[in-house]
C-alpha atoms as a PDB file:
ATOM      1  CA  UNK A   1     -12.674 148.802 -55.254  1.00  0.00           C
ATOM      2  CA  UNK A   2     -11.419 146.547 -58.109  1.00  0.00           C
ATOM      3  CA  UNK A   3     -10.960 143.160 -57.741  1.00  0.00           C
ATOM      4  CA  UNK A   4      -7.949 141.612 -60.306  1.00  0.00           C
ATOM      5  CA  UNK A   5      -9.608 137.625 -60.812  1.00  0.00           C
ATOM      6  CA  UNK A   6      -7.145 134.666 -62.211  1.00  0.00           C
ATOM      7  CA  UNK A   7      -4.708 135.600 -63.760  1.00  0.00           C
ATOM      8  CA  UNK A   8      -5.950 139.580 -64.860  1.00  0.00           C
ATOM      9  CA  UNK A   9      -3.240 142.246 -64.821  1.00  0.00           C
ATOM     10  CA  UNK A  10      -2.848 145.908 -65.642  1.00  0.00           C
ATOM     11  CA  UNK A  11      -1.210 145.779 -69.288  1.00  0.00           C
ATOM     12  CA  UNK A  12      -1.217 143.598 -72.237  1.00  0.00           C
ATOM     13  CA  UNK A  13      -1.130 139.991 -71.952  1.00  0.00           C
ATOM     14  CA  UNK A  14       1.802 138.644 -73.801  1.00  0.00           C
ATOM     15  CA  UNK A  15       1.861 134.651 -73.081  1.00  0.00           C
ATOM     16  CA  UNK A  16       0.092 132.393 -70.303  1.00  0.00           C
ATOM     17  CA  UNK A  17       0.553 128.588 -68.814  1.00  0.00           C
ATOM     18  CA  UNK A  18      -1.350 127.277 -66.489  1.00  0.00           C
ATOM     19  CA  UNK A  19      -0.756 124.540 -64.184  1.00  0.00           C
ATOM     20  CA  UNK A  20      -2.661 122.859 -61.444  1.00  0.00           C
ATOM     21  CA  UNK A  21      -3.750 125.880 -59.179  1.00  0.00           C
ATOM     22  CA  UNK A  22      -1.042 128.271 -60.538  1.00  0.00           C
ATOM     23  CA  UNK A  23      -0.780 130.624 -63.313  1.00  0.00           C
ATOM     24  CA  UNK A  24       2.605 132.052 -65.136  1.00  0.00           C
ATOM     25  CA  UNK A  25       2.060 135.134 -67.400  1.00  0.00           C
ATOM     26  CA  UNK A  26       4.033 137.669 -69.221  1.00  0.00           C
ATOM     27  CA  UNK A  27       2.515 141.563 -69.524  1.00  0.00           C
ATOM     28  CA  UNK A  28       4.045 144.327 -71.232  1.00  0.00           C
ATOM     29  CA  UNK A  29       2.936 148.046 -69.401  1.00  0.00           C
ATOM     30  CA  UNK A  30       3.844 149.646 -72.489  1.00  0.00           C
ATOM     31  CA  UNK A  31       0.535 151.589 -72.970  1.00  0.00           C
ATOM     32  CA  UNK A  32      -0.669 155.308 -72.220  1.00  0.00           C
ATOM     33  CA  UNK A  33      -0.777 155.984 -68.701  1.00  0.00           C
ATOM     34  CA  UNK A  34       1.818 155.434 -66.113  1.00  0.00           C
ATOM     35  CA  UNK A  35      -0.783 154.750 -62.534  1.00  0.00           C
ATOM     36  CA  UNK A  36      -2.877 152.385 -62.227  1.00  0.00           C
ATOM     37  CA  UNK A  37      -6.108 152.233 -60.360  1.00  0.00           C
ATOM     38  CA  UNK A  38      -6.446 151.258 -56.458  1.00  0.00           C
ATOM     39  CA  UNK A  39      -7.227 147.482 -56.449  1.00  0.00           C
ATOM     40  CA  UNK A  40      -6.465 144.222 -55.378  1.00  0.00           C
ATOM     41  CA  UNK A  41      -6.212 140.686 -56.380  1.00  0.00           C
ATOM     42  CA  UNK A  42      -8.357 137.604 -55.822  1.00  0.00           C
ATOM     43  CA  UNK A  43      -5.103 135.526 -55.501  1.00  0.00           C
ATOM     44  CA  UNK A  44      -1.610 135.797 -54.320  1.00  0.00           C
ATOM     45  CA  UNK A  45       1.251 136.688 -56.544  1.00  0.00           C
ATOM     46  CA  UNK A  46       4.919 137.123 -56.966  1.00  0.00           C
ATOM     47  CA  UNK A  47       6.084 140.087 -59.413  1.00  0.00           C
ATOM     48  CA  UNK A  48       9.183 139.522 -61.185  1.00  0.00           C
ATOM     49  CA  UNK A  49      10.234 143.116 -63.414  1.00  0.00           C
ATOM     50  CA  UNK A  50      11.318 142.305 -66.595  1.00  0.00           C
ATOM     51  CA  UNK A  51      12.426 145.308 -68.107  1.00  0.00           C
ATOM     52  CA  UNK A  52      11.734 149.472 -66.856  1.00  0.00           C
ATOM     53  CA  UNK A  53      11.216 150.824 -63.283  1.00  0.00           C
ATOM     54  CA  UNK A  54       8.054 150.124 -61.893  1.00  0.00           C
ATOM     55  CA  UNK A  55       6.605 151.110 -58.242  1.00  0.00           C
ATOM     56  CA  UNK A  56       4.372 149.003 -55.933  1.00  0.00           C
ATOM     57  CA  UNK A  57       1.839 151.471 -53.225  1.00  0.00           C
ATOM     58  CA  UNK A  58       0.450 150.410 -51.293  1.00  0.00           C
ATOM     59  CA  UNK A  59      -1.269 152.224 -48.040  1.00  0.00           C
ATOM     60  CA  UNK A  60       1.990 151.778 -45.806  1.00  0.00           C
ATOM     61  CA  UNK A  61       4.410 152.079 -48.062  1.00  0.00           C
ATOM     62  CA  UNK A  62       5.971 152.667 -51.852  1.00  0.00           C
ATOM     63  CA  UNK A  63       8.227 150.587 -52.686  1.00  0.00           C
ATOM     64  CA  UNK A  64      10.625 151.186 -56.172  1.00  0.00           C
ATOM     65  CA  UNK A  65      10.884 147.956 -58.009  1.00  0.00           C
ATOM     66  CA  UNK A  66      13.747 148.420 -60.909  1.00  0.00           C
ATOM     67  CA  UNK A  67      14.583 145.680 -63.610  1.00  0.00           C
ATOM     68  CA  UNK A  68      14.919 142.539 -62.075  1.00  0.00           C
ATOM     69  CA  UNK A  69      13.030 143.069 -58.753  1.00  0.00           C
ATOM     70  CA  UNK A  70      10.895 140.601 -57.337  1.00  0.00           C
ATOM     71  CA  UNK A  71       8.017 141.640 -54.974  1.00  0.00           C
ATOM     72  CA  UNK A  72       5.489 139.628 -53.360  1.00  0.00           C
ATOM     73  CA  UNK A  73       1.797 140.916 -53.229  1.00  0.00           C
ATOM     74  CA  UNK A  74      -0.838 138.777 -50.966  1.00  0.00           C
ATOM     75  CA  UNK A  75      -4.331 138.481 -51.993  1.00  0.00           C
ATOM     76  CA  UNK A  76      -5.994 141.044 -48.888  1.00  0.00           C
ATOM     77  CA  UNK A  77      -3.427 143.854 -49.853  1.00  0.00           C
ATOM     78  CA  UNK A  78      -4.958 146.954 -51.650  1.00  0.00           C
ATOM     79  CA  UNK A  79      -2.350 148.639 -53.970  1.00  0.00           C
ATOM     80  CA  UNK A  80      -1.714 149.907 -56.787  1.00  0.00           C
ATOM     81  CA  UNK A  81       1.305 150.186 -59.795  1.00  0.00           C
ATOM     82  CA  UNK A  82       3.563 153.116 -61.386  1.00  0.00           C
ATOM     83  CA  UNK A  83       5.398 152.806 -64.447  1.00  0.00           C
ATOM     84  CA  UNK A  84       8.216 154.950 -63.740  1.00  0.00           C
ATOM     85  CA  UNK A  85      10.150 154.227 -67.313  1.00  0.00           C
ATOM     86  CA  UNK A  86       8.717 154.524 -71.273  1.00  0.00           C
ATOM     87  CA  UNK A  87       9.281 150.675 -71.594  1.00  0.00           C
ATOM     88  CA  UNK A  88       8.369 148.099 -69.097  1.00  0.00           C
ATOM     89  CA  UNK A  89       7.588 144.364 -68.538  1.00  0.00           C
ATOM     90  CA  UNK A  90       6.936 142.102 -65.769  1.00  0.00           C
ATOM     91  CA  UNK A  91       6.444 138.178 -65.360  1.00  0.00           C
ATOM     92  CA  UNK A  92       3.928 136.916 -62.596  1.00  0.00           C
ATOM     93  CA  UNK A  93       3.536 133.692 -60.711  1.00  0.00           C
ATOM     94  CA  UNK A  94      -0.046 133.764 -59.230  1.00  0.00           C
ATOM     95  CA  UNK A  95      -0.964 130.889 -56.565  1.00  0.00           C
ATOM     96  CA  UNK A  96      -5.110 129.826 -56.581  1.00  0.00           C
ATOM     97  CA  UNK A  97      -5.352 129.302 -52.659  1.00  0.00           C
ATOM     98  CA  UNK A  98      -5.950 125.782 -52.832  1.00  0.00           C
ATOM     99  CA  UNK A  99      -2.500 125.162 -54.419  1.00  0.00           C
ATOM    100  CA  UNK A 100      -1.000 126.035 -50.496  1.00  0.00           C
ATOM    101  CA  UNK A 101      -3.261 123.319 -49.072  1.00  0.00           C
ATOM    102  CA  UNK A 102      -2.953 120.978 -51.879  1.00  0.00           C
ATOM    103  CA  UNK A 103       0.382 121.364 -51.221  1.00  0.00           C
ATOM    104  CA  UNK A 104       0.861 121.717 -47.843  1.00  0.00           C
ATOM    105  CA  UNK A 105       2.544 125.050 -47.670  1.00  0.00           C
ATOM    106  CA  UNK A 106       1.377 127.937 -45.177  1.00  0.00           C
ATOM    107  CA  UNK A 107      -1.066 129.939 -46.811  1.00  0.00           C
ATOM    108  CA  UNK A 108       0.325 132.684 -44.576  1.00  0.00           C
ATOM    109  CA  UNK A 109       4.136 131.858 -45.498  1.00  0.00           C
ATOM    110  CA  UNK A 110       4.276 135.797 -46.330  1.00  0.00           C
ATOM    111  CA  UNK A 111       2.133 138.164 -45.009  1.00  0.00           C
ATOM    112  CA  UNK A 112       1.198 141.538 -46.724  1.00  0.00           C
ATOM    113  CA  UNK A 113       3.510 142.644 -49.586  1.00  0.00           C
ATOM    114  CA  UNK A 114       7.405 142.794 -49.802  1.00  0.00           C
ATOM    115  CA  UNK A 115      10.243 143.209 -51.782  1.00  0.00           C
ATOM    116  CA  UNK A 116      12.400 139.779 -52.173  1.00  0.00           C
ATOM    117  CA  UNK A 117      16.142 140.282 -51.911  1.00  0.00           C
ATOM    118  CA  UNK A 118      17.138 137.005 -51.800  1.00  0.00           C
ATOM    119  CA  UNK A 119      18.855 135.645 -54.863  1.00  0.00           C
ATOM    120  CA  UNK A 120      18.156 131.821 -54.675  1.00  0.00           C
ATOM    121  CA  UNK A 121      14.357 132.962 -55.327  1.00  0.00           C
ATOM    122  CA  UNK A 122      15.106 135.250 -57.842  1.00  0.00           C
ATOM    123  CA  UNK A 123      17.298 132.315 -59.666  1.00  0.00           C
ATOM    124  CA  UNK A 124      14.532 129.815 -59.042  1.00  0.00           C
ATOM    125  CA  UNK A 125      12.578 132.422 -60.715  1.00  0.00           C
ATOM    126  CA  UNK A 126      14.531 132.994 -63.844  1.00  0.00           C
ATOM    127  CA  UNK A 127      14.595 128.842 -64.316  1.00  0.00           C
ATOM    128  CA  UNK A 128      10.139 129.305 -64.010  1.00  0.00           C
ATOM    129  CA  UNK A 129      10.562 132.669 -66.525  1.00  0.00           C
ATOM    130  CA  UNK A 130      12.181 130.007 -69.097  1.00  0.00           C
ATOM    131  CA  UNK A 131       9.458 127.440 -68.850  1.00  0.00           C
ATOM    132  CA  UNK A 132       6.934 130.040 -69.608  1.00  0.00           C
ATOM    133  CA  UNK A 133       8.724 130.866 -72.915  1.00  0.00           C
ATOM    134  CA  UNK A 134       9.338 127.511 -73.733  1.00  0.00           C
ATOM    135  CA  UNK A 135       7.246 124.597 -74.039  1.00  0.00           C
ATOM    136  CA  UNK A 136       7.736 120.605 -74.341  1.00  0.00           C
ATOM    137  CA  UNK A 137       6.762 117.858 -72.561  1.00  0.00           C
ATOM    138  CA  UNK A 138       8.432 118.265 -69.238  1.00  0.00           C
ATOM    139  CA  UNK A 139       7.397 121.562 -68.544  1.00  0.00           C
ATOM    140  CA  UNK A 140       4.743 121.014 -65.639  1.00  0.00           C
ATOM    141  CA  UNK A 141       6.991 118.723 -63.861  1.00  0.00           C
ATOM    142  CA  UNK A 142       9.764 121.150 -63.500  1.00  0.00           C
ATOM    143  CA  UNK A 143       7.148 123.870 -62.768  1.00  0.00           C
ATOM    144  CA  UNK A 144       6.262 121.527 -59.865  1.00  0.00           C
ATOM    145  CA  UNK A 145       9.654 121.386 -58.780  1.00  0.00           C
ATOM    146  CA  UNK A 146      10.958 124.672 -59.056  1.00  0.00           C
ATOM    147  CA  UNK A 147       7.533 125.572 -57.269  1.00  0.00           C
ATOM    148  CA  UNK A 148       8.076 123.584 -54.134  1.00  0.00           C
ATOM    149  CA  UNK A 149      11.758 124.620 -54.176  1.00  0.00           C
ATOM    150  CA  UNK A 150      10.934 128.535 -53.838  1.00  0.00           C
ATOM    151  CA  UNK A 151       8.042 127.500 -50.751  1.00  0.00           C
ATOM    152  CA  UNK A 152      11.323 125.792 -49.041  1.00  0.00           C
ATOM    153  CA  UNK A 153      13.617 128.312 -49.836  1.00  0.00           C
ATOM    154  CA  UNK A 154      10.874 130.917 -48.543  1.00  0.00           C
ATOM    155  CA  UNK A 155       9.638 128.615 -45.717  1.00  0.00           C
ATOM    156  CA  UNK A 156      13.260 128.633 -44.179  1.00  0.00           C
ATOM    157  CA  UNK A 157      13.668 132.681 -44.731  1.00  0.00           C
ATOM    158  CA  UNK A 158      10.399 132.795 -42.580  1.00  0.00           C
ATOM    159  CA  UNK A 159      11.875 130.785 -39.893  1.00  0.00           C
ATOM    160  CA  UNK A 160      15.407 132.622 -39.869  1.00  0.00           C
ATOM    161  CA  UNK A 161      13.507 135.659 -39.416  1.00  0.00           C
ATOM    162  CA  UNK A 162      11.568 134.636 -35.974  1.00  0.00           C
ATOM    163  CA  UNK A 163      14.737 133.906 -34.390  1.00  0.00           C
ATOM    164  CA  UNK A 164      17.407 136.136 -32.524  1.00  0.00           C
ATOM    165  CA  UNK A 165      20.350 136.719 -35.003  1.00  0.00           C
ATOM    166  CA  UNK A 166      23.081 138.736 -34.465  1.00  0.00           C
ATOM    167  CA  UNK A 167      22.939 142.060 -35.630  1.00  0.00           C
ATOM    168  CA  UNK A 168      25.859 141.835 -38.057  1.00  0.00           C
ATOM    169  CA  UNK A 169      24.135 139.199 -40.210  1.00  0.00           C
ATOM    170  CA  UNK A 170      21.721 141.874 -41.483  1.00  0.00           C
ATOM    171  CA  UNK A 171      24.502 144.170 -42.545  1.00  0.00           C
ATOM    172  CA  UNK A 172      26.135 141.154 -44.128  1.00  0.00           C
ATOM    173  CA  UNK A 173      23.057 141.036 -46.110  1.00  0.00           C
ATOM    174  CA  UNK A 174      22.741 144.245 -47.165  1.00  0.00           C
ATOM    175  CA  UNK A 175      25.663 144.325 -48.405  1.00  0.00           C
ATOM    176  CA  UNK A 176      25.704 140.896 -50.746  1.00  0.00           C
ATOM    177  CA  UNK A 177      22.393 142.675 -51.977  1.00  0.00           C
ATOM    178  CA  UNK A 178      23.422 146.240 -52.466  1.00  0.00           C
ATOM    179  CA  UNK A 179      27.712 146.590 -52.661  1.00  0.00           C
ATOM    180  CA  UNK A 180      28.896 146.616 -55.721  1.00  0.00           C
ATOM    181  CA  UNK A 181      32.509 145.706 -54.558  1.00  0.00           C
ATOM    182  CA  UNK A 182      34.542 142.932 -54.995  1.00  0.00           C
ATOM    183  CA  UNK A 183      32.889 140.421 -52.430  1.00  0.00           C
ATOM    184  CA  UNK A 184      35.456 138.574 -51.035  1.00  0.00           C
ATOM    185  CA  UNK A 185      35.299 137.022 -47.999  1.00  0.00           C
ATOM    186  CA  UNK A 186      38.299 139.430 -46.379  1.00  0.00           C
ATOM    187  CA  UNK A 187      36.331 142.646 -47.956  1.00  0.00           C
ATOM    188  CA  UNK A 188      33.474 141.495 -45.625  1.00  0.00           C
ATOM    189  CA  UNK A 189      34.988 140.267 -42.945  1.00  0.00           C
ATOM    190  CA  UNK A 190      36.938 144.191 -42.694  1.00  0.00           C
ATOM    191  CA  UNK A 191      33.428 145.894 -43.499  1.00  0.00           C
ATOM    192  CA  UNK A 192      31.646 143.910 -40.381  1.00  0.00           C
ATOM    193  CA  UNK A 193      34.506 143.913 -38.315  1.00  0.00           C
ATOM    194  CA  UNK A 194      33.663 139.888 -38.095  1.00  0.00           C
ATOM    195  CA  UNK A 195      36.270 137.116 -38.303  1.00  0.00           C
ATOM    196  CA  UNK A 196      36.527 135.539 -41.974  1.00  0.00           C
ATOM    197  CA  UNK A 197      36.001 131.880 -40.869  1.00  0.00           C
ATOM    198  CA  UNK A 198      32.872 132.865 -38.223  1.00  0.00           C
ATOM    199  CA  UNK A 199      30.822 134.630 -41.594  1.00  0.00           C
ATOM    200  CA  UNK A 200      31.822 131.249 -43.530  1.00  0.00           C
ATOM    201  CA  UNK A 201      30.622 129.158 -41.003  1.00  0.00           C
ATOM    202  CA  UNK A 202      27.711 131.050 -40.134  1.00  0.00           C
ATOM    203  CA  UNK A 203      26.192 131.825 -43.597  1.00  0.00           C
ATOM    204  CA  UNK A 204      24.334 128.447 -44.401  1.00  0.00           C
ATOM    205  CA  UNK A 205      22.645 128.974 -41.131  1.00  0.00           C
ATOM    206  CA  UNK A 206      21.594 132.179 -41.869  1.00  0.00           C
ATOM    207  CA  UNK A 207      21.602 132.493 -45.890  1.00  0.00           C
ATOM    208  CA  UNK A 208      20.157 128.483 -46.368  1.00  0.00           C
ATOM    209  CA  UNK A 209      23.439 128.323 -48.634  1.00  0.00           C
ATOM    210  CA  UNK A 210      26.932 128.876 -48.627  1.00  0.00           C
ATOM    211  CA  UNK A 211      28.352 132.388 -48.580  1.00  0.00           C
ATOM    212  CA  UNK A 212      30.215 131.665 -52.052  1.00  0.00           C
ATOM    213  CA  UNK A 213      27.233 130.028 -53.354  1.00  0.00           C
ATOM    214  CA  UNK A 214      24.802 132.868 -52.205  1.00  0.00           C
ATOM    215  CA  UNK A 215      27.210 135.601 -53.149  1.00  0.00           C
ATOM    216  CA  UNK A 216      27.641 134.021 -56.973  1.00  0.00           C
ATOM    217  CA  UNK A 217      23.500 133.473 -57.239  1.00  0.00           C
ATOM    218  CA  UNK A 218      23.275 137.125 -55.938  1.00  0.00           C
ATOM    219  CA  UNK A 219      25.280 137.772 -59.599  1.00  0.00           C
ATOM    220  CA  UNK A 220      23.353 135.706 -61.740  1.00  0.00           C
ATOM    221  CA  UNK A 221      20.558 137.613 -59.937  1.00  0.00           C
ATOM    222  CA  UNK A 222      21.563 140.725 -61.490  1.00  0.00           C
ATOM    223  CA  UNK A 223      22.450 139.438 -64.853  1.00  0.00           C
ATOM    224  CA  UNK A 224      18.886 138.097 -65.696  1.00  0.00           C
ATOM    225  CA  UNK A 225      17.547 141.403 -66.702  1.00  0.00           C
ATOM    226  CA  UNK A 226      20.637 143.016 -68.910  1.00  0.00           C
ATOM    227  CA  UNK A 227      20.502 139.396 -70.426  1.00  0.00           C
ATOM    228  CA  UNK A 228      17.367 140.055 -71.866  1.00  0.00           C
ATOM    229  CA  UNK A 229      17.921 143.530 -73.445  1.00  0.00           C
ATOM    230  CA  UNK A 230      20.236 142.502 -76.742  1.00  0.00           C
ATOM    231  CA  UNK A 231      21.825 145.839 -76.151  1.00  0.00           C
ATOM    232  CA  UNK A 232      24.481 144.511 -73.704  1.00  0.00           C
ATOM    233  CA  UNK A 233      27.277 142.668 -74.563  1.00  0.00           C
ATOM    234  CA  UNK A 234      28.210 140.079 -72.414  1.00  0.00           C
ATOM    235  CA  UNK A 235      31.532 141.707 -71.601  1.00  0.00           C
ATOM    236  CA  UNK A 236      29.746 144.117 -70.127  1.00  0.00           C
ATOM    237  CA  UNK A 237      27.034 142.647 -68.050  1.00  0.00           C
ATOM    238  CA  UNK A 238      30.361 140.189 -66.807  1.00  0.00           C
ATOM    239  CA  UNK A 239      31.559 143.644 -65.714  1.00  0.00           C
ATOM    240  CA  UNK A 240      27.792 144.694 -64.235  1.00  0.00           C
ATOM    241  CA  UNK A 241      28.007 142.039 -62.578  1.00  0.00           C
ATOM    242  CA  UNK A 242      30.976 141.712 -60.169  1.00  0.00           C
ATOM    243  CA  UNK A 243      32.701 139.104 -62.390  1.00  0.00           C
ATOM    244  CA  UNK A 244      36.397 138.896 -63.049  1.00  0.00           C
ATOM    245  CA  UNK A 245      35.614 138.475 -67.283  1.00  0.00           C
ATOM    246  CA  UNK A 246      33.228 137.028 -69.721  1.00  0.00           C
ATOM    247  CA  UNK A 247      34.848 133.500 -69.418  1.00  0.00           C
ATOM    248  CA  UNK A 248      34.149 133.270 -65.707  1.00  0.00           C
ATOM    249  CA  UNK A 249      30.620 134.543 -66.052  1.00  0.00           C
ATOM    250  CA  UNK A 250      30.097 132.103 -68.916  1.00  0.00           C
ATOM    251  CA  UNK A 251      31.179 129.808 -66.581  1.00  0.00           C
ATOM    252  CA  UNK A 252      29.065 130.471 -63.192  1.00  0.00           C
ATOM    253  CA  UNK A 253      25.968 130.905 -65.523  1.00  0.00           C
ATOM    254  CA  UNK A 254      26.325 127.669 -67.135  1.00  0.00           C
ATOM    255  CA  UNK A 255      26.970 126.027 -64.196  1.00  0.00           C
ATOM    256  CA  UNK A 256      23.334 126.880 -62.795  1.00  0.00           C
ATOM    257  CA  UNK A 257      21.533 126.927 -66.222  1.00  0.00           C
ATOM    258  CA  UNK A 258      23.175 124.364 -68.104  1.00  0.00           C
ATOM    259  CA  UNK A 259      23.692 126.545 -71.006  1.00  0.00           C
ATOM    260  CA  UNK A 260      25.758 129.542 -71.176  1.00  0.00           C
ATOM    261  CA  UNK A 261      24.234 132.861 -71.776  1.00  0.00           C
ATOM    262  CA  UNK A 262      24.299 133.930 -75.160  1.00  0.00           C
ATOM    263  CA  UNK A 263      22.514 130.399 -75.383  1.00  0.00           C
ATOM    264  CA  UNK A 264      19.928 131.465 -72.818  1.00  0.00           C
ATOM    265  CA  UNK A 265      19.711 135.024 -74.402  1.00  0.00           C
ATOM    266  CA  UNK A 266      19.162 133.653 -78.111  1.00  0.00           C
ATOM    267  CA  UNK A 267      16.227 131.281 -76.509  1.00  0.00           C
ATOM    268  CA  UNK A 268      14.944 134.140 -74.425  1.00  0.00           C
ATOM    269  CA  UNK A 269      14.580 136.354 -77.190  1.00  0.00           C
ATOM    270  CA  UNK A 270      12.751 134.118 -79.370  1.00  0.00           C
ATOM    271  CA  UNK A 271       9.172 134.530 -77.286  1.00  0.00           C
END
C-alpha cells in the first residue's frame, strides 16, 4: 500500500507554503488517467476542489466531490481519487500531527473521512486559498488565525453533533446546503412546518451563527468556484447564487473579503 508523505499528492504540483506544522498546496489533475492508486496519507488533510468533478473512495463509501467541495481525509483512511471531468484542480491544507498538540486541538476532532457542508469552513477556506496565491509579510499570521478559526468552527460542529437536536434542524440544514430557492426565513419556516421566530432563535445554537449570516456565507460558498473560471460573468454567478443582482452580491462579498469580486477574481487569476 502507498503511503502519500508531506505534502505529496496525485497530480502536478502547482505552488506550496509552508508554515509551522502545516502545508498549503495547489495541484492540477490534468494528466492521463482519471483513478488513482489505493493509498493513504502520512498526515491529515482537508480537500478543497478547485475546478472539475472529482470522487473520494474509500472502502465504505464514494463520495462525489464537484467544484467547490470540501472533504476531509484523516491520516489512517485508505482511499483513493477519480477525476470525473477533462479539467480539474484542488487546493489542500495538510496538518503534521504535532500541529494538534502544539496547538491544543483534538487530534481526533474528525474521525475517518467526510464531506464538509458547512459554509463558514468553506469561507475560512477561500480567505487560506488567497494566502497561498499571495504572498507578503503578514501571511503566516493570518494563516495562524484563519487556522485556529476553522478548529473552533469545527470543534463546535463536533459538539452540536453529540447532542439530542430536534429532528427538524437537520432538514433545515439540508436545505440551506442543497435548495436553490429563495431562502427566506417564511420559505423555511412553511418547508419545516416550524415557527419563523423559533428557527431564528434557534440557529446560532445549532449553526454557531446566525441564520442570515449562515444562509449569506452558504452563497459566497458557492460563488468561490465560478469566481475562478473567467468564463462567468458576475451577473450570472449573482444569479447562481441566490442573489437578488450583481450590486447586492458585490456587496455581501465585499463585506466578508474586503474587496469585491472582480477584485478578488483579477488577484486570483494572477497565480
Amino acid at each position: 500500500m502507498k503511503i502519500l508523505t508531506k505534502g505529496k499528492y496525485y497530480g502536478v504540483q502547482e505552488l506550496e507554503k509552508s508554515f509551522k506544522g502545516i502545508v498549503l498546496s495547489q495541484y492540477n489533475y490534468n494528466g492521463p488517467g482519471g483513478k488513482t492508486d489505493w493509498h493513504y496519507h502520512e498526515n491529515p488533510y482537508f480537500w478543497f476542489i478547485l475546478n472539475g468533478n472529482m470522487m473520494d473512495c474509500n472502502k465504505k463509501e464514494k463520495t462525489l466531490c464537484p467544484s467547490g467541495s470540501l472533504m476531509f481525509i484523516n491520516w489512517q483512511e485508505v482511499h483513493y481519487g477519480s477525476k470525473h471531468s477533462k479539467n480539474a484542480s484542488g487546493f489542500h491544507l495538510e496538518f503534521q500531527k504535532d500541529w494538534f498538540a502544539n496547538n491544543g486541538v483534538d487530534l481526533d476532532l474528525l474521525e475517518g473521512s467526510k464531506l464538509i457542508q458547512n459554509p463558514q469552513v468553506h469561507f475560512l477556506f477561500a480567505k487560506l486559498y488567497y494566502e497561498l496565491i499571495h504572498s507578503d509579510q503578514y501571511n503566516e499570521v493570518t494563516v495562524e488565525v484563519l487556522l485556529l478559526q476553522i478548529c473552533d468552527v469545527l470543534n463546535g460542529l463536533v459538539e452540536t453533533n453529540t447532542k439530542n437536536i430536534p429532528n427538524w434542524v437537520n432538514d433545515l440544514k439540508e436545505l440551506l446546503h442543497f435548495d436553490t430557492s429563495t431562502l427566506s426565513l417564511q420559505y423555511l419556516s412553511d418547508q419545516l412546518g416550524v415557527h419563523p421566530v423559533h428557527i431564528s432563535r434557534a440557529a446560532p445554537k445549532y449553526l454557531s451563527t446566525s441564520l442570515g449570516d449562515y444562509v449569506r456565507q452558504q452563497k459566497i460558498k458557492k460563488a468561490i468556484p465560478l469566481l475562478l473560471d473567467p468564463k462567468n460573468s458576475l451577473t450570472k454567478i449573482a444569479y447562481l447564487t441566490g442573489f437578488s443582482d450583481q450590486s447586492h452580491f458585490n456587496r455581501v462579498f465585499k463585506s466578508y473579503f474586503n474587496m469585491n469580486p472582480s477584485f478578488y477574481r483579477k488577484k486570483m487569476n494572477k497565480k
